[in-house]
Protein backbone atom coordinates (compact mmCIF):
# COMPACT_ATOMS: atom_id res chain seq x y z
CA UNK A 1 -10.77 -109.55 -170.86
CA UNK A 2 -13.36 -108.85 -168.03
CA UNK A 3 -15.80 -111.90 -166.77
CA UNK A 4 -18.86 -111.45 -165.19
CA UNK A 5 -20.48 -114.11 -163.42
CA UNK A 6 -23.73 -115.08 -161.21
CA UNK A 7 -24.66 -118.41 -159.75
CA UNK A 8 -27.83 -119.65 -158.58
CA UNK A 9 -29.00 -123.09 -157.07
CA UNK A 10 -32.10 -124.37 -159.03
CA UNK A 11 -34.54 -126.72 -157.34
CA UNK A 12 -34.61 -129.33 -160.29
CA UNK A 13 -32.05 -132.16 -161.54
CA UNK A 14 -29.27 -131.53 -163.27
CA UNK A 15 -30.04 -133.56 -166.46
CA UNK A 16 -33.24 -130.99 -166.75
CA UNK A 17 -31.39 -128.06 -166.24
CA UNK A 18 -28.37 -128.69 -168.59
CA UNK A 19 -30.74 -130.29 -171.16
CA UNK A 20 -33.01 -126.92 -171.34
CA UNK A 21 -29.61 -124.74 -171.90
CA UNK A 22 -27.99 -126.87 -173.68
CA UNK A 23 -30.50 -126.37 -176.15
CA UNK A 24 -29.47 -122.67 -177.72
CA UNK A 25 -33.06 -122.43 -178.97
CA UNK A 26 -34.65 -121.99 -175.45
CA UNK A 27 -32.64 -118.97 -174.65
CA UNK A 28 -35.06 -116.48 -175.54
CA UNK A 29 -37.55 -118.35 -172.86
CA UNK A 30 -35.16 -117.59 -169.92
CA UNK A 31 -33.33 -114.37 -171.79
CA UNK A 32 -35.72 -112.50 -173.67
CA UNK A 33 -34.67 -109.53 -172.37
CA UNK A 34 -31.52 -109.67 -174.24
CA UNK A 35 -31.97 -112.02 -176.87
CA UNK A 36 -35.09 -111.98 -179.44
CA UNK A 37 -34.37 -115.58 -181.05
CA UNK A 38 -32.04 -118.11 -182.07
CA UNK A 39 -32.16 -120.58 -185.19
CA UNK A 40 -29.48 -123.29 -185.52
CA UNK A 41 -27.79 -123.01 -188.39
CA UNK A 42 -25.72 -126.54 -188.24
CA UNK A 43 -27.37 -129.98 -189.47
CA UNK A 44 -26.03 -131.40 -186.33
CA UNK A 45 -28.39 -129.72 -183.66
CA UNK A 46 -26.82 -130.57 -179.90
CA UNK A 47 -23.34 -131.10 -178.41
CA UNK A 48 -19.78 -129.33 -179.70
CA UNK A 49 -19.61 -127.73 -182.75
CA UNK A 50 -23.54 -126.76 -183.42
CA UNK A 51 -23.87 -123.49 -184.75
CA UNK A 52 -26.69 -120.77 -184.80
CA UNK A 53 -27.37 -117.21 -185.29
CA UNK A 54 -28.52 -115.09 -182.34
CA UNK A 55 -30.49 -111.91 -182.98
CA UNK A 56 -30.11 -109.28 -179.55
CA UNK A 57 -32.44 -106.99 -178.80
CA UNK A 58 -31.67 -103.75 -180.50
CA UNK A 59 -28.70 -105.18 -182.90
CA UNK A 60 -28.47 -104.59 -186.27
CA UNK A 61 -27.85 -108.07 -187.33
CA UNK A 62 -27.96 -111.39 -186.17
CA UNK A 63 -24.81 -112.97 -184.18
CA UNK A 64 -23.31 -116.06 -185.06
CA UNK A 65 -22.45 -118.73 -183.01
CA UNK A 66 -21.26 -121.80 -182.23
CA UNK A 67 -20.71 -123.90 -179.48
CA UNK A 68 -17.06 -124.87 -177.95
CA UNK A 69 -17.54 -126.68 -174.78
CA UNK A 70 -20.58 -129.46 -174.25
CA UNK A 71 -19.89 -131.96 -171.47
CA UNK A 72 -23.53 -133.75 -170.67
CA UNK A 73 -24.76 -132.45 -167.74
CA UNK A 74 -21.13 -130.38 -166.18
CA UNK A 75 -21.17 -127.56 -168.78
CA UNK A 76 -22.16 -125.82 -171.88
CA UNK A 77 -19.91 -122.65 -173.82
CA UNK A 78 -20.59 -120.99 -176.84
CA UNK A 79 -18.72 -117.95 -178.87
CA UNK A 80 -21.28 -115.14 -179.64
CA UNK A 81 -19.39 -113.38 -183.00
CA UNK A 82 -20.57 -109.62 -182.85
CA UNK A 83 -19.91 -106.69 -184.88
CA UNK A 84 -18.49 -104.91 -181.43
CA UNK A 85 -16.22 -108.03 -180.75
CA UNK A 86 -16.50 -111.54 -179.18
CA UNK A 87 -18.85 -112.84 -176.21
CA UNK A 88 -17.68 -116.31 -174.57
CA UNK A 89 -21.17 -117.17 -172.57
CA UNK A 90 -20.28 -120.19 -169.92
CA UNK A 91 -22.45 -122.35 -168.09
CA UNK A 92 -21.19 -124.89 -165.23
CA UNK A 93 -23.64 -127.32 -163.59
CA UNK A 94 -23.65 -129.19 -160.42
CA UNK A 95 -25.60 -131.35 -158.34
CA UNK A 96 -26.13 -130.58 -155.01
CA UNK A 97 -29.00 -132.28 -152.33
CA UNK A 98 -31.68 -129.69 -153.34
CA UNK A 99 -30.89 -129.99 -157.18
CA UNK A 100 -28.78 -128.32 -159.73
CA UNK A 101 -25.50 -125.49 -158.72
CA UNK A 102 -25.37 -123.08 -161.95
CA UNK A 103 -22.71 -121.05 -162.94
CA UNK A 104 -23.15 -118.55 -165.55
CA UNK A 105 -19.70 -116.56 -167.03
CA UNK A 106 -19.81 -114.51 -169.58
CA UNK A 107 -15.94 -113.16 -171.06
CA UNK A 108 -15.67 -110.55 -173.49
CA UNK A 109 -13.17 -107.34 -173.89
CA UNK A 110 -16.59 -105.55 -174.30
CA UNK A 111 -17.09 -105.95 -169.89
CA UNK A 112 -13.45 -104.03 -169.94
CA UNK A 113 -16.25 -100.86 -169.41
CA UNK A 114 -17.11 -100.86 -165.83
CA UNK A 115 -21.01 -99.78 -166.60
CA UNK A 116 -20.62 -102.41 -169.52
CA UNK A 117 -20.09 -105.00 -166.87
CA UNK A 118 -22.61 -104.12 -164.28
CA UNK A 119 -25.00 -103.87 -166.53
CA UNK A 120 -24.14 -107.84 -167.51
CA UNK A 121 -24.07 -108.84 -163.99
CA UNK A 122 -27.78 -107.06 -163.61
CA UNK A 123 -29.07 -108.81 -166.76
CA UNK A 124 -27.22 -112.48 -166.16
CA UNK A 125 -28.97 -112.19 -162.37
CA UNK A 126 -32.26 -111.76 -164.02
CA UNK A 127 -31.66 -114.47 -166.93
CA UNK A 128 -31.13 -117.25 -164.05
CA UNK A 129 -33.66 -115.97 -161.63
CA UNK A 130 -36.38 -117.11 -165.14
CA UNK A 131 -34.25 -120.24 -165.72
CA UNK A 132 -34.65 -121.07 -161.44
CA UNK A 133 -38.44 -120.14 -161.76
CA UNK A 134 -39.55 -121.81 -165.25
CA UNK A 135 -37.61 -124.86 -164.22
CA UNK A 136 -39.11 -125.16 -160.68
CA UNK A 137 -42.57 -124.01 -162.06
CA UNK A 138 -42.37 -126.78 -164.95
């Protein structure tokens, strides 16, 4: 299973930043260009265990997903369930004297294509490029 992963260092505290991804409904703001919108589906709406429903950006049907991973303000993972198999998306924080260290990893048997994985390197550079400038901005 190929990984592809960016980082970026985000001029805002880490509470902020890990609050804003933390919440799976804010990931069209920062990722529109991949996904259109995502509704939780779970009564409990933050930490391990929430689940929602992604719809991408020229998919047939909406994702689910849930997350696996929430420790406050270190990291965030959730399971993306697609029709063309499974998407682990990662996210690592870290304080550091200007602000926030982010780590973004995506896993999935889908980046096993080469173009498959450049192309998720391109788009994951872009998604935290808006996160660093909407978070700085606001």
């Amino acid at each position: 299973m190929a990984e592809g992963r960016v980082e970026i260092e985000i001029d805002a505290p880490v509470k902020k930043v890990f609050d804003f991804v933390a919440d799976v409904e804010t990931h069209p703001l920062y990722d529109g260009e991949f996904v259109e919108s995502v509704k939780i589906t779970s009564a409990k709406r933050r930490g391990k265990g929430v689940t929602f429903t992604q719809v991408r950006r020229g998919a047939n049907k909406p994702s689910d997903s849930e997350i696996l991973e929430f420790i406050p303000n270190r990291k965030v993972a959730w399971i993306a369930r697609g029709s063309k198999g499974d998407v682990l998306v990662s996210y690592w924080f870290k304080k550091t004297p200007r602000g926030t260290h982010v780590i973004h990893a995506v896993s999935s048997t889908l980046l096993d294509d080469p173009e498959r994985l450049k192309l998720s390197y391109e788009e994951n550079t872009r998604e935290l490029a808006n996160l660093k400038k909407m978070l700085e901005e606001g």
